[in-house]
N, C-alpha and C. Protein backbone atom coordinates (compact mmCIF):
# COMPACT_ATOMS: atom_id res chain seq x y z
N UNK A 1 9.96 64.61 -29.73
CA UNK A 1 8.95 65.63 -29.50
C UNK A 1 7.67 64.93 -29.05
N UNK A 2 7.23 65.27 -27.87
CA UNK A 2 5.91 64.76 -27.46
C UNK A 2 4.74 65.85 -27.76
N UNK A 3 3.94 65.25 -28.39
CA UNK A 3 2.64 65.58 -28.90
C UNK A 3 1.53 65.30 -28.14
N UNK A 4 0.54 66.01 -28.06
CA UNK A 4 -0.81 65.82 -27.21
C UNK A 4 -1.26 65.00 -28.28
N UNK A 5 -2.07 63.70 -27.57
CA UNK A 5 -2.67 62.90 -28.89
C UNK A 5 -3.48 63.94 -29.93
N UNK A 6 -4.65 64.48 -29.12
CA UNK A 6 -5.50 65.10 -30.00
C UNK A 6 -4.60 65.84 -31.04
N UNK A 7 -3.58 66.56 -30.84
CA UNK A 7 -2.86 67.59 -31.55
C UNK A 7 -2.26 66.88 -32.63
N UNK A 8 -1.08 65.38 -32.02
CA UNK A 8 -0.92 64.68 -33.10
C UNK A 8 -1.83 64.48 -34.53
N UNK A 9 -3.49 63.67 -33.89
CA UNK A 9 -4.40 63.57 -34.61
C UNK A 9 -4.63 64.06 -35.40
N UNK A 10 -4.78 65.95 -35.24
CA UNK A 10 -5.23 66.94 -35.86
C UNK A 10 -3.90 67.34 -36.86
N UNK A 11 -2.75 67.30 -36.96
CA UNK A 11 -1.45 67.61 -37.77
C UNK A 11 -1.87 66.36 -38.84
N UNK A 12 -1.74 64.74 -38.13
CA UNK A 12 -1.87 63.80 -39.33
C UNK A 12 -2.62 63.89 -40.07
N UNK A 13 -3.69 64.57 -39.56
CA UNK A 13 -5.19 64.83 -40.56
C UNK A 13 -4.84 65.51 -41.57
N UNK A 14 -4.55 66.50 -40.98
CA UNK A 14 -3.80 68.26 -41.87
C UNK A 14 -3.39 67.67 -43.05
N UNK A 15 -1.64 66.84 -42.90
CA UNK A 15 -1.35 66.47 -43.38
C UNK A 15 -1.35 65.54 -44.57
N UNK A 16 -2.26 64.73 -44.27
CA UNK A 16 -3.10 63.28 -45.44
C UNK A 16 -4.25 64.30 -46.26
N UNK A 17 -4.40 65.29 -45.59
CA UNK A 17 -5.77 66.07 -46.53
C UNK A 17 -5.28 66.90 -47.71
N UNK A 18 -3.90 67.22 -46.82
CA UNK A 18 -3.00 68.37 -47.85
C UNK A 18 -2.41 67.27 -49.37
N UNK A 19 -2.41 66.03 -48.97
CA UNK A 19 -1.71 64.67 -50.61
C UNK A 19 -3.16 64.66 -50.71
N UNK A 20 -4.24 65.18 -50.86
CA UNK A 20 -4.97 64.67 -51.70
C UNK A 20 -6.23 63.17 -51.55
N UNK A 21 -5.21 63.04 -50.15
CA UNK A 21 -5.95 61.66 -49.57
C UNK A 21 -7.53 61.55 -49.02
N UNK A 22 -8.39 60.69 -49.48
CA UNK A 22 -9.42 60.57 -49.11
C UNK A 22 -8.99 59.43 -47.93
N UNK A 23 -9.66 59.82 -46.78
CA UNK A 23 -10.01 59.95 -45.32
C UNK A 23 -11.72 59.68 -45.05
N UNK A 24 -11.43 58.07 -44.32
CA UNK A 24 -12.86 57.65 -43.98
C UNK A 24 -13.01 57.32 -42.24
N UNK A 25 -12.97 57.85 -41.47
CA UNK A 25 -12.72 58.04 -40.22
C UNK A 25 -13.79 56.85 -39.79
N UNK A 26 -13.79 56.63 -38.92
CA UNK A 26 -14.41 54.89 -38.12
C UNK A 26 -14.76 54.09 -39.04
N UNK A 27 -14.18 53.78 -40.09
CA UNK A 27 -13.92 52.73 -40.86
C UNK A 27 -12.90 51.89 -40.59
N UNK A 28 -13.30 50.09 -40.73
CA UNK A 28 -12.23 49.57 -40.50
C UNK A 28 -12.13 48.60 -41.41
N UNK A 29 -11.04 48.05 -42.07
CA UNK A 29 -10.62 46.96 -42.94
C UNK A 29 -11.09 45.68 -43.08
N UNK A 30 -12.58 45.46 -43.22
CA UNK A 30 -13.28 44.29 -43.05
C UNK A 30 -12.51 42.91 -43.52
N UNK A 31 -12.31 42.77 -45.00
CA UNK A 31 -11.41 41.84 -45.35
C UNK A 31 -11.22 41.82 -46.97
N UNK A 32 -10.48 40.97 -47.13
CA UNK A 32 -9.45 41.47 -48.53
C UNK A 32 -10.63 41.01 -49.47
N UNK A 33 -10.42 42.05 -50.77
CA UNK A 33 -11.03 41.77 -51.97
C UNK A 33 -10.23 40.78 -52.99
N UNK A 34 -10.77 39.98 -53.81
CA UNK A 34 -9.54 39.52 -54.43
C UNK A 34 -10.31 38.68 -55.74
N UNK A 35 -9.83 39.00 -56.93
CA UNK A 35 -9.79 38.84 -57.76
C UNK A 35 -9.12 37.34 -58.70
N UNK A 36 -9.41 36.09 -59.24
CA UNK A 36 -8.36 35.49 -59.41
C UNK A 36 -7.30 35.44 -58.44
N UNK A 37 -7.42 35.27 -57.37
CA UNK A 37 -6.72 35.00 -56.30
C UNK A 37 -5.21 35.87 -55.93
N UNK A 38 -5.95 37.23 -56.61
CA UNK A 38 -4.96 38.32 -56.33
C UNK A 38 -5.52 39.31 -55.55
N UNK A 39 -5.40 40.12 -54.63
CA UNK A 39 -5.83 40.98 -53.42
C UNK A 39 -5.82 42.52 -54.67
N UNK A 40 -7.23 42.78 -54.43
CA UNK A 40 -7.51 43.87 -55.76
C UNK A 40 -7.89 44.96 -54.89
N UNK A 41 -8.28 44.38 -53.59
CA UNK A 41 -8.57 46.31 -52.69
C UNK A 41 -9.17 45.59 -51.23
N UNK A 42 -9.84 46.22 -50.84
CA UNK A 42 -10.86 45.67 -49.22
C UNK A 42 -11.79 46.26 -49.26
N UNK A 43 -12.59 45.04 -48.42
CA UNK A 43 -13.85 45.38 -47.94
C UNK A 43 -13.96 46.04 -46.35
N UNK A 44 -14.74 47.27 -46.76
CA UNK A 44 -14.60 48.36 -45.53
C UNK A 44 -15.94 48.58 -45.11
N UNK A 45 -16.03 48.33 -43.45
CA UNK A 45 -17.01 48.75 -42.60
C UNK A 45 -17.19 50.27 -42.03
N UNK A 46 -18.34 50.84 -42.06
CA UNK A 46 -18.41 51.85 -41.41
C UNK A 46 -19.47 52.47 -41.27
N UNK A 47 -20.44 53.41 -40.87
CA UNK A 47 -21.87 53.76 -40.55
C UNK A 47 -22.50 54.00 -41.68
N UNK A 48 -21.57 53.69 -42.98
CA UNK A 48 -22.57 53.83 -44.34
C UNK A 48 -22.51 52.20 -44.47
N UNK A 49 -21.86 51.07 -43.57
CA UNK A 49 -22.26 50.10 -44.05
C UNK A 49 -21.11 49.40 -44.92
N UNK A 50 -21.52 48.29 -45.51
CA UNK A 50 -19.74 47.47 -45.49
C UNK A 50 -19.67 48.05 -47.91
N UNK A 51 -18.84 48.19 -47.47
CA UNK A 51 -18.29 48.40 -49.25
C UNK A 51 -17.01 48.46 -49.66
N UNK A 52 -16.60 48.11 -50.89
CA UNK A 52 -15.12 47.56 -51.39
C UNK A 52 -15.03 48.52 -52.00
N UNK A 53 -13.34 48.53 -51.77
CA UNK A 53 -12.72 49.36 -52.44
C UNK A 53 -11.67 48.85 -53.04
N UNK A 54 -11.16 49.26 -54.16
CA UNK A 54 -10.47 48.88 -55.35
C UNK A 54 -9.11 49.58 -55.01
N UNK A 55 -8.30 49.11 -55.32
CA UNK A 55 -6.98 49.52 -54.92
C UNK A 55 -5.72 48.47 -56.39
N UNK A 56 -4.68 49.10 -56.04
CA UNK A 56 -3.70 48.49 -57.27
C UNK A 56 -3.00 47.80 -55.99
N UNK A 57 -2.35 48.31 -55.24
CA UNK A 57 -1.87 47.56 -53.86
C UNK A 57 -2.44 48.21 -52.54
N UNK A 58 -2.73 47.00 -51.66
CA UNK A 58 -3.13 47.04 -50.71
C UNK A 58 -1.81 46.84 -49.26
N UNK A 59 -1.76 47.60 -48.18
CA UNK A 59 -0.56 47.41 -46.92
C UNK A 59 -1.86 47.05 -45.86
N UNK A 60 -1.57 45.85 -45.66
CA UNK A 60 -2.31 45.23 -44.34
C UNK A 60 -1.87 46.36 -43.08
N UNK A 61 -2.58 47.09 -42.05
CA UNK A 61 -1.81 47.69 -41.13
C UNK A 61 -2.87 47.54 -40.26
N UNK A 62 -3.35 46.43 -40.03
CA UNK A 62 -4.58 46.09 -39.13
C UNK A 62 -3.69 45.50 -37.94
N UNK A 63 -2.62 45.33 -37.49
CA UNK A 63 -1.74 45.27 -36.44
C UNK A 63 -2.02 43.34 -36.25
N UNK A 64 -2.64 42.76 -36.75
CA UNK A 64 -3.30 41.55 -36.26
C UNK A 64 -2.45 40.59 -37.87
N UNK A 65 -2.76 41.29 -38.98
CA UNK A 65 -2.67 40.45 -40.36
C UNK A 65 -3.86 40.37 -40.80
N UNK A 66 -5.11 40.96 -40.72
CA UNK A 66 -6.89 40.43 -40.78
C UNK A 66 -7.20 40.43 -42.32
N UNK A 67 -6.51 41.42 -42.84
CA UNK A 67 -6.71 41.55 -44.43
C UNK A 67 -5.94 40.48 -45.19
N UNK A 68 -4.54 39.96 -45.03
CA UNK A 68 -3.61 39.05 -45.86
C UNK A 68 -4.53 37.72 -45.22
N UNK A 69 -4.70 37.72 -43.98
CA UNK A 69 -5.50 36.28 -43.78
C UNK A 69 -6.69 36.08 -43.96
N UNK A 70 -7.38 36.91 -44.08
CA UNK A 70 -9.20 37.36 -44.97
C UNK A 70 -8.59 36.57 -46.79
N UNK A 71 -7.09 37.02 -46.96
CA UNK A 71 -6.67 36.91 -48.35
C UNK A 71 -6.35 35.03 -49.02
N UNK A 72 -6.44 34.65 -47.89
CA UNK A 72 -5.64 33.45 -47.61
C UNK A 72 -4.15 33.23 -47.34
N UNK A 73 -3.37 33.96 -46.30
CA UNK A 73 -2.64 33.92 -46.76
C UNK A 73 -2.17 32.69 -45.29
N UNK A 74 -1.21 32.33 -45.22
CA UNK A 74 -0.41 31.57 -44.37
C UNK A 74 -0.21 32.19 -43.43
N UNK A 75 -0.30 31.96 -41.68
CA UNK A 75 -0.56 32.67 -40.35
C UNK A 75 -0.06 31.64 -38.94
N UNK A 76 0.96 32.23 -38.51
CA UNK A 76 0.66 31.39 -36.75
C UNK A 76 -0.13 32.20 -36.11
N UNK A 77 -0.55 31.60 -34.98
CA UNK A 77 -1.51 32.76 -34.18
C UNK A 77 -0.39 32.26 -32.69
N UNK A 78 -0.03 33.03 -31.96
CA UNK A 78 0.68 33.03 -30.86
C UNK A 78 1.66 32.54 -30.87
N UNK A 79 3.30 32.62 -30.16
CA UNK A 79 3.81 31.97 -29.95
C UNK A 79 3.99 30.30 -29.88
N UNK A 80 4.59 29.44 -31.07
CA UNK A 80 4.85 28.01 -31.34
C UNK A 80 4.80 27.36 -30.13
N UNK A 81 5.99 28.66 -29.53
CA UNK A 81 6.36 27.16 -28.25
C UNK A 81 4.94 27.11 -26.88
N UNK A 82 4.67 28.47 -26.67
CA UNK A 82 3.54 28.23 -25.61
C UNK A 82 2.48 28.59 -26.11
N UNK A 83 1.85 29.20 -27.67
CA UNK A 83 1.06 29.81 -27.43
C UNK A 83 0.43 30.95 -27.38
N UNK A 84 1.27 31.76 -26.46
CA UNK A 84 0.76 33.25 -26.08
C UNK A 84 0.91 34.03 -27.43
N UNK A 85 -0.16 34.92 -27.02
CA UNK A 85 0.02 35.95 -27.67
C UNK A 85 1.03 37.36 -27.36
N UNK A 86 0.82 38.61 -27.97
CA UNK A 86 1.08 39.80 -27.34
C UNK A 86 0.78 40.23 -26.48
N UNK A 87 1.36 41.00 -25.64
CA UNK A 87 0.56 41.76 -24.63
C UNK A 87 -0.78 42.63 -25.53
N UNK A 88 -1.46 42.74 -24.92
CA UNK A 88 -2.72 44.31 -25.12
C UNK A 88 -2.24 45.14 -24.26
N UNK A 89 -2.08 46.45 -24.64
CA UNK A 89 -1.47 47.55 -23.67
C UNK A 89 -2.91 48.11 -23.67
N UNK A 90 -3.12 48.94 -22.44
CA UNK A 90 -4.05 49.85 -22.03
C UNK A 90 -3.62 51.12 -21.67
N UNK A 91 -3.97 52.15 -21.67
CA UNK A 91 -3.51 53.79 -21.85
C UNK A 91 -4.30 54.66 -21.63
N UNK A 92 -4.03 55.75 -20.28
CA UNK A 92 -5.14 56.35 -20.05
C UNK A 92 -3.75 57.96 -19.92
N UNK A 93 -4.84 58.98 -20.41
CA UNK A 93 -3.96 59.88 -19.85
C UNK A 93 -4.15 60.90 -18.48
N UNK A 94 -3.53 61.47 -17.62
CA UNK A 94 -3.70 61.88 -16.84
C UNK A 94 -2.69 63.55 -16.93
N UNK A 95 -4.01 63.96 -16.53
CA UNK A 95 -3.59 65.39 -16.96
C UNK A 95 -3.55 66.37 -15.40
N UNK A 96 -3.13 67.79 -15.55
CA UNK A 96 -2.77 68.78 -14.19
C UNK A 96 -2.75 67.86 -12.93
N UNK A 97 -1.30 67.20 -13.12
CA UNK A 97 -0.54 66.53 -12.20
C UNK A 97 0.73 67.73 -11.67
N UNK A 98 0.92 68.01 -10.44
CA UNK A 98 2.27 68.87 -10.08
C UNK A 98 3.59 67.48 -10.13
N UNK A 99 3.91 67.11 -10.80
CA UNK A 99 4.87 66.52 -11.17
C UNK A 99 6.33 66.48 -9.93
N UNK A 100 6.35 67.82 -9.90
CA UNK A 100 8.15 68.44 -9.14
C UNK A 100 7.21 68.25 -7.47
N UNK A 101 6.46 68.27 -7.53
CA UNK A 101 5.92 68.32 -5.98
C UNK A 101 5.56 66.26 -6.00
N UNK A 102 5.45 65.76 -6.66
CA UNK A 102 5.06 64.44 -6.06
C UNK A 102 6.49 64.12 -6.36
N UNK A 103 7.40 64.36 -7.31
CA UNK A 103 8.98 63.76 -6.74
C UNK A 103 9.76 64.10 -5.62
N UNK A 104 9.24 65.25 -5.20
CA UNK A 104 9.45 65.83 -3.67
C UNK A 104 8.94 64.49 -2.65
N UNK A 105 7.65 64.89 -2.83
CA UNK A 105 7.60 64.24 -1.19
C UNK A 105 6.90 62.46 -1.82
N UNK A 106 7.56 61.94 -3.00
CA UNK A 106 6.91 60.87 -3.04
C UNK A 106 7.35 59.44 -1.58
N UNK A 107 5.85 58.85 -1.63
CA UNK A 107 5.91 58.23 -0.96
C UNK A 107 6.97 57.32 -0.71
N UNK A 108 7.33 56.40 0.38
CA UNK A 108 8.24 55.46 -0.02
C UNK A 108 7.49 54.13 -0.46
N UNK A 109 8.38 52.69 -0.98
CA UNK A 109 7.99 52.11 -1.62
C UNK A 109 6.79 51.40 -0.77
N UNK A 110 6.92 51.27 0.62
CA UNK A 110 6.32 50.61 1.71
C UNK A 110 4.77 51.26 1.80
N UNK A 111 5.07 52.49 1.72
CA UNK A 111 3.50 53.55 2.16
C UNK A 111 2.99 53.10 0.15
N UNK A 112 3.46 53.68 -0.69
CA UNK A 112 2.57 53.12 -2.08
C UNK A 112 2.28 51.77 -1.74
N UNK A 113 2.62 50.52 -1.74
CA UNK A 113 2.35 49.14 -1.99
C UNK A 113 1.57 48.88 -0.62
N UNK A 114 1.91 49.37 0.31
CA UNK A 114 0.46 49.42 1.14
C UNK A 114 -0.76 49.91 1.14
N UNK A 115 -1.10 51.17 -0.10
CA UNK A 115 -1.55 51.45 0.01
C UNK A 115 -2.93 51.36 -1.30
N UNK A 116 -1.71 50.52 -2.22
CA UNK A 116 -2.51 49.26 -3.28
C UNK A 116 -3.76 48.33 -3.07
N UNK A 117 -2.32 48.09 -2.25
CA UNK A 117 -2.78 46.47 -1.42
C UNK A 117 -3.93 46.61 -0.72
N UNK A 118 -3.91 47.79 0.17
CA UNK A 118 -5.17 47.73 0.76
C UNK A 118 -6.42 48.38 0.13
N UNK A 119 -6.34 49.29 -0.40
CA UNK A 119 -7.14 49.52 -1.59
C UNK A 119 -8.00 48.47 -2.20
N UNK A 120 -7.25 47.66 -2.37
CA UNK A 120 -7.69 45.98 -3.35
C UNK A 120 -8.70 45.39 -2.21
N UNK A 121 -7.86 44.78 -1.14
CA UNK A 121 -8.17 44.61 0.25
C UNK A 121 -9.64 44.44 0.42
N UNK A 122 -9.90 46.21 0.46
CA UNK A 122 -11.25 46.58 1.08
C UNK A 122 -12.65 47.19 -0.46
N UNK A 123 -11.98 46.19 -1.68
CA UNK A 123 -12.86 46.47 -2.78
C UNK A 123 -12.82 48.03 -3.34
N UNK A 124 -11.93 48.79 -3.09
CA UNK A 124 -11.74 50.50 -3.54
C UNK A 124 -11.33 50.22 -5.14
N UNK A 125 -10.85 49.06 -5.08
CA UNK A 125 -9.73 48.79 -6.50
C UNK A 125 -9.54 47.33 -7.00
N UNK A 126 -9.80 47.25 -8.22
CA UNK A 126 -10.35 46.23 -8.86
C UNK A 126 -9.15 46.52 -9.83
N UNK A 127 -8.02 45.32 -10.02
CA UNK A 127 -6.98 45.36 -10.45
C UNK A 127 -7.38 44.29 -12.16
N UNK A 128 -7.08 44.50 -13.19
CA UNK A 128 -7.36 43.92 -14.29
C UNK A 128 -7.40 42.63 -13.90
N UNK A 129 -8.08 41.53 -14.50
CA UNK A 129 -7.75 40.02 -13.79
C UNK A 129 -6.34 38.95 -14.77
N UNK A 130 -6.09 39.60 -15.79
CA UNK A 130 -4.96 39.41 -16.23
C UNK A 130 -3.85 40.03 -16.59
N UNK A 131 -3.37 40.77 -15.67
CA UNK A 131 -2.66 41.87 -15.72
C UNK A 131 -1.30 41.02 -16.16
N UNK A 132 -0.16 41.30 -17.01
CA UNK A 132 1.09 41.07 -17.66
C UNK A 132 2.22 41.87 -16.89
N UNK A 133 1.95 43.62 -17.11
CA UNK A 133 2.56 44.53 -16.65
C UNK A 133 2.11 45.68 -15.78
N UNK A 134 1.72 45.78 -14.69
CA UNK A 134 2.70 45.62 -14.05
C UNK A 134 2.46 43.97 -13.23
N UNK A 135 3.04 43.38 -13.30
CA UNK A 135 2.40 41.46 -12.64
C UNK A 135 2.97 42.02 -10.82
N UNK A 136 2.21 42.49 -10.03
CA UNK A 136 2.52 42.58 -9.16
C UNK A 136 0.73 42.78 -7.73
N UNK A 137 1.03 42.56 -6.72
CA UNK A 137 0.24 42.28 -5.98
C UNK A 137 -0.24 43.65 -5.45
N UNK A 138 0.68 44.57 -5.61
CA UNK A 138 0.58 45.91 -5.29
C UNK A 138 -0.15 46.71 -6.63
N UNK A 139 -0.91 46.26 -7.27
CA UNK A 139 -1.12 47.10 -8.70
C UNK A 139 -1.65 48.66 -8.61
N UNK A 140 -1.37 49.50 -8.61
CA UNK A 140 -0.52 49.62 -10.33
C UNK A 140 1.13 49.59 -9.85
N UNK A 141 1.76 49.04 -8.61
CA UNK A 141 3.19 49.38 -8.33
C UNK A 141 3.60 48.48 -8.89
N UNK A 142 4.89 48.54 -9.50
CA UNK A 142 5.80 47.58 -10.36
C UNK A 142 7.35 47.54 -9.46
N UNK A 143 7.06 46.67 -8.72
CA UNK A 143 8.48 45.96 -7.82
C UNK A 143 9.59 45.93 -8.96
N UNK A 144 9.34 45.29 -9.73
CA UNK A 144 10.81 45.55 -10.99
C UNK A 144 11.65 46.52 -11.00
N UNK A 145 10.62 47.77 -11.67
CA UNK A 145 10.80 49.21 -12.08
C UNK A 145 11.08 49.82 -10.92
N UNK A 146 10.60 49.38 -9.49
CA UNK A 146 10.12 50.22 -8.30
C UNK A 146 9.78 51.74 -8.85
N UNK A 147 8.55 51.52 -9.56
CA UNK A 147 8.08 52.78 -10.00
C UNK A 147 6.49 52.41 -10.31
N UNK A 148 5.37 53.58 -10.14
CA UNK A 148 4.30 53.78 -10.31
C UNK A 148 3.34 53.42 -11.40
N UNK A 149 3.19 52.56 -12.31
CA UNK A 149 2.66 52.61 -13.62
C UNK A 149 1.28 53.23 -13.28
N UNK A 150 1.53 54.53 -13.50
CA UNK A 150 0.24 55.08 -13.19
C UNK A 150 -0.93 55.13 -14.23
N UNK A 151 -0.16 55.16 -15.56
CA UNK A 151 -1.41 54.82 -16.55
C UNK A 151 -1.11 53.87 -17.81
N UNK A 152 -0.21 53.28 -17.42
CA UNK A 152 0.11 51.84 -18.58
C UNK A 152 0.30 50.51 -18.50
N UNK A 153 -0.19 49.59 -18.52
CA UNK A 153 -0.82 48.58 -18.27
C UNK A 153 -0.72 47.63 -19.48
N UNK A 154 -0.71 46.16 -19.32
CA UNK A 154 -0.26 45.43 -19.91
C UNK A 154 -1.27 44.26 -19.82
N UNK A 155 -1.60 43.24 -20.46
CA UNK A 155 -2.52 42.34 -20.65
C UNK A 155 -2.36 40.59 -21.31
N UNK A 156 -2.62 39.59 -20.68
CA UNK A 156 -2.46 38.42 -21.33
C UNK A 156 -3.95 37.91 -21.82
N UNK A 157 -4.00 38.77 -23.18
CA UNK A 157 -5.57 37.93 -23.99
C UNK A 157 -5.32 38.25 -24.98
N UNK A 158 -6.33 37.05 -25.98
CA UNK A 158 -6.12 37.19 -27.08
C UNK A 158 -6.93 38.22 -27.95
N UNK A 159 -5.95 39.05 -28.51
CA UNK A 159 -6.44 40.02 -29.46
C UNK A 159 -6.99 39.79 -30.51
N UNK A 160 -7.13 38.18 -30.85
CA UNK A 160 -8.32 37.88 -31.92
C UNK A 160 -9.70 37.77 -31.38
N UNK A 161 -9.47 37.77 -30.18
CA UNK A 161 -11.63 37.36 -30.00
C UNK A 161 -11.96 38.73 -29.03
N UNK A 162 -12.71 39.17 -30.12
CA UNK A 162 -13.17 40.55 -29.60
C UNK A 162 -13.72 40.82 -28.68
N UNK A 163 -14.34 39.37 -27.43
CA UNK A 163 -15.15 39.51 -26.41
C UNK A 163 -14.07 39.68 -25.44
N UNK A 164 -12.83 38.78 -25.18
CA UNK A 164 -11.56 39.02 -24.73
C UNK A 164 -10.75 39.92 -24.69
N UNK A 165 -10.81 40.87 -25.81
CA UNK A 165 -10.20 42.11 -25.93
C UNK A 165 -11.29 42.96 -24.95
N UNK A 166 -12.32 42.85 -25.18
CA UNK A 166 -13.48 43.62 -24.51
C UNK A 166 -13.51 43.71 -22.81
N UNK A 167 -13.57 42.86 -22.54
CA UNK A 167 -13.46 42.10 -21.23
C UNK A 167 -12.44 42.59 -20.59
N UNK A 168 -11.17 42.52 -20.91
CA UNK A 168 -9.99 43.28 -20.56
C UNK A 168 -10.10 44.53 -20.32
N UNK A 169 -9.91 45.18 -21.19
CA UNK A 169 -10.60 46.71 -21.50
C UNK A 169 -11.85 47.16 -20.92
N UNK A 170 -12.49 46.90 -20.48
CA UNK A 170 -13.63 47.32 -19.81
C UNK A 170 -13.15 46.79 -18.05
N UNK A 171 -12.29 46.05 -17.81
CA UNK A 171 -11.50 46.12 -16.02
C UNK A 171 -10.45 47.11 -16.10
N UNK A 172 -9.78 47.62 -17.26
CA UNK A 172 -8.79 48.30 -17.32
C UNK A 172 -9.47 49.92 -16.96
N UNK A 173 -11.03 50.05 -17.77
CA UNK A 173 -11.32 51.63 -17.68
C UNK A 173 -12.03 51.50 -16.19
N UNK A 174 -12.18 50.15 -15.48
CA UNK A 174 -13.15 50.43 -13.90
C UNK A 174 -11.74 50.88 -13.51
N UNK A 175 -10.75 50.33 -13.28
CA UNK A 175 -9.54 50.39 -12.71
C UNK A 175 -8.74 51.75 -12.89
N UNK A 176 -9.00 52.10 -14.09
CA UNK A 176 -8.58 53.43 -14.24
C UNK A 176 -9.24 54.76 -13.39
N UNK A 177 -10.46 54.66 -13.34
CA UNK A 177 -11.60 55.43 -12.42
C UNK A 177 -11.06 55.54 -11.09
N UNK A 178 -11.00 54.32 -10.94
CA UNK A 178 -10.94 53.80 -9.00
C UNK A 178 -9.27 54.23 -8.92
N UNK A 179 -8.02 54.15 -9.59
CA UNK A 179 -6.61 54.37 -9.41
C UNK A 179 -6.85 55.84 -9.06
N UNK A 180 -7.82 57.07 -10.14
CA UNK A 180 -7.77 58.35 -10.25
C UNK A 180 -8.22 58.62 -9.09
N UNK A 181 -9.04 58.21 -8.20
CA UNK A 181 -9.58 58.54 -7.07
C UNK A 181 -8.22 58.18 -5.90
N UNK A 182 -7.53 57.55 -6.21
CA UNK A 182 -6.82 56.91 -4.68
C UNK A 182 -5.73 58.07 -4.77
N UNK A 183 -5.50 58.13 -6.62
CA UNK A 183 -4.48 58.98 -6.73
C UNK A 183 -4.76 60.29 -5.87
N UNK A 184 -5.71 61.34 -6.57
CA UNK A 184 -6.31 62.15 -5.89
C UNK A 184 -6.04 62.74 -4.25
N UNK A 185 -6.92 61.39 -3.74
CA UNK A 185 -6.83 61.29 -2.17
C UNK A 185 -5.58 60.97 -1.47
N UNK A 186 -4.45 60.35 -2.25
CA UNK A 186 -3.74 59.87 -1.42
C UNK A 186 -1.59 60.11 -2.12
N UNK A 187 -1.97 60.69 -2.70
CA UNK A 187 -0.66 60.97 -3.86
C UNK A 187 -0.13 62.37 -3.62
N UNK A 188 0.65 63.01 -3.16
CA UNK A 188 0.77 64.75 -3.33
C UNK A 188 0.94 64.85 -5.12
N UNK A 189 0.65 66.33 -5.60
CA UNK A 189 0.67 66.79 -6.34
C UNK A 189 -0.47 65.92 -7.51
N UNK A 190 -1.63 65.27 -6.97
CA UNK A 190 -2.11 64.53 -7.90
C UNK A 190 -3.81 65.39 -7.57
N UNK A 191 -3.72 66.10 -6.36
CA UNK A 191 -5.12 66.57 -5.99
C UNK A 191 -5.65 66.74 -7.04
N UNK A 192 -5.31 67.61 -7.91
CA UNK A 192 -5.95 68.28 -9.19
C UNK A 192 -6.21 67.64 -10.43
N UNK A 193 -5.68 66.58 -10.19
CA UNK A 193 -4.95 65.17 -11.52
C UNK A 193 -6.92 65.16 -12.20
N UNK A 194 -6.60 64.93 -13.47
CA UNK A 194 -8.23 64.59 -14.13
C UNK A 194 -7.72 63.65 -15.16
């Protein structure tokens, strides 16, 4: 079942409010509290400012480990053999697209990737500078897939240094702007696309 994010959002809310759960919205998991060298709750940031909270058990779900390694705990950071990290995915949504009309008359692979390419070309389109997925010269076209990644996107940086995550993410939303416009102008069934 696909869910509109917002809608998702608004059910999980529903839901966690209906157990009783206290809910601190732009708060994030600063780093572990710990007691005698036992993890007793976290320290939490948010527009009231940083404060601990007491807990009997704590579930790290900071996607990174930031709380068990705030805890001391034992950590690789990237891949042993090279290094790398994860991809960073980027995600934009695109909405009142005619769908059945751009599989009609979609372009062929020659008219899209020319029409990337030149895009890039003449500065219309500013392609992420470390793009992972789609890794292609035609961006956003993915020669692999021979298909459109029209709004998902892939990234080689590290998700520990927040200027790097930043950096990424801020070519991903110019890029997103400048794709919606080519789309627009140059895509059937995308005229209306927002």
């Amino acid at each position: 079942v696909h869910l509109p994010t917002e809608t998702y959002k608004a059910l999980a809310t529903t839901m966690l409010v209906e157990t009783g759960a206290d809910i601190l919205f732009g708060t994030v998991a600063d780093s572990a509290r710990t007691t005698d060298g036992r993890v007793t709750g976290v320290y939490a940031a948010n527009k009231s400012g940083r404060q601990a909270i007491s807990s009997k058990v704590v579930v790290d779900a900071t996607a990174d480990g930031n709380v068990a390694a705030s805890a001391g705990c034992a950590f690789d950071k990237g891949d042993p053999s090279d290094g790398r990290m994860q991809n960073v995915n980027f995600r934009f949504e695109i909405h009142d697209v005619d769908w059945d009309r751009y599989e009609a008359q979609k372009p062929s692979e020659d008219v899209l990737t020319g029409l990337f390419t030149e895009a890039v070309d003449r500065g219309k389109l500013h392609p992420p500078n470390r793009l992972h997925l789609p890794a292609s010269k035609a961006f956003p076209y993915d020669p692999i897939s021979k298909t459109v990644k029209f709004s998902y996107w892939e990234m080689d940086c590290d998700a520990s240094d927040a200027v790097d995550v930043s950096t990424q993410l801020a070519q991903c939303h110019r890029a997103a702007l400048e794709l919606m416009a080519l789309y627009r102008a140059h895509l059937p069934g995308f005229e209306n696309a927002k």
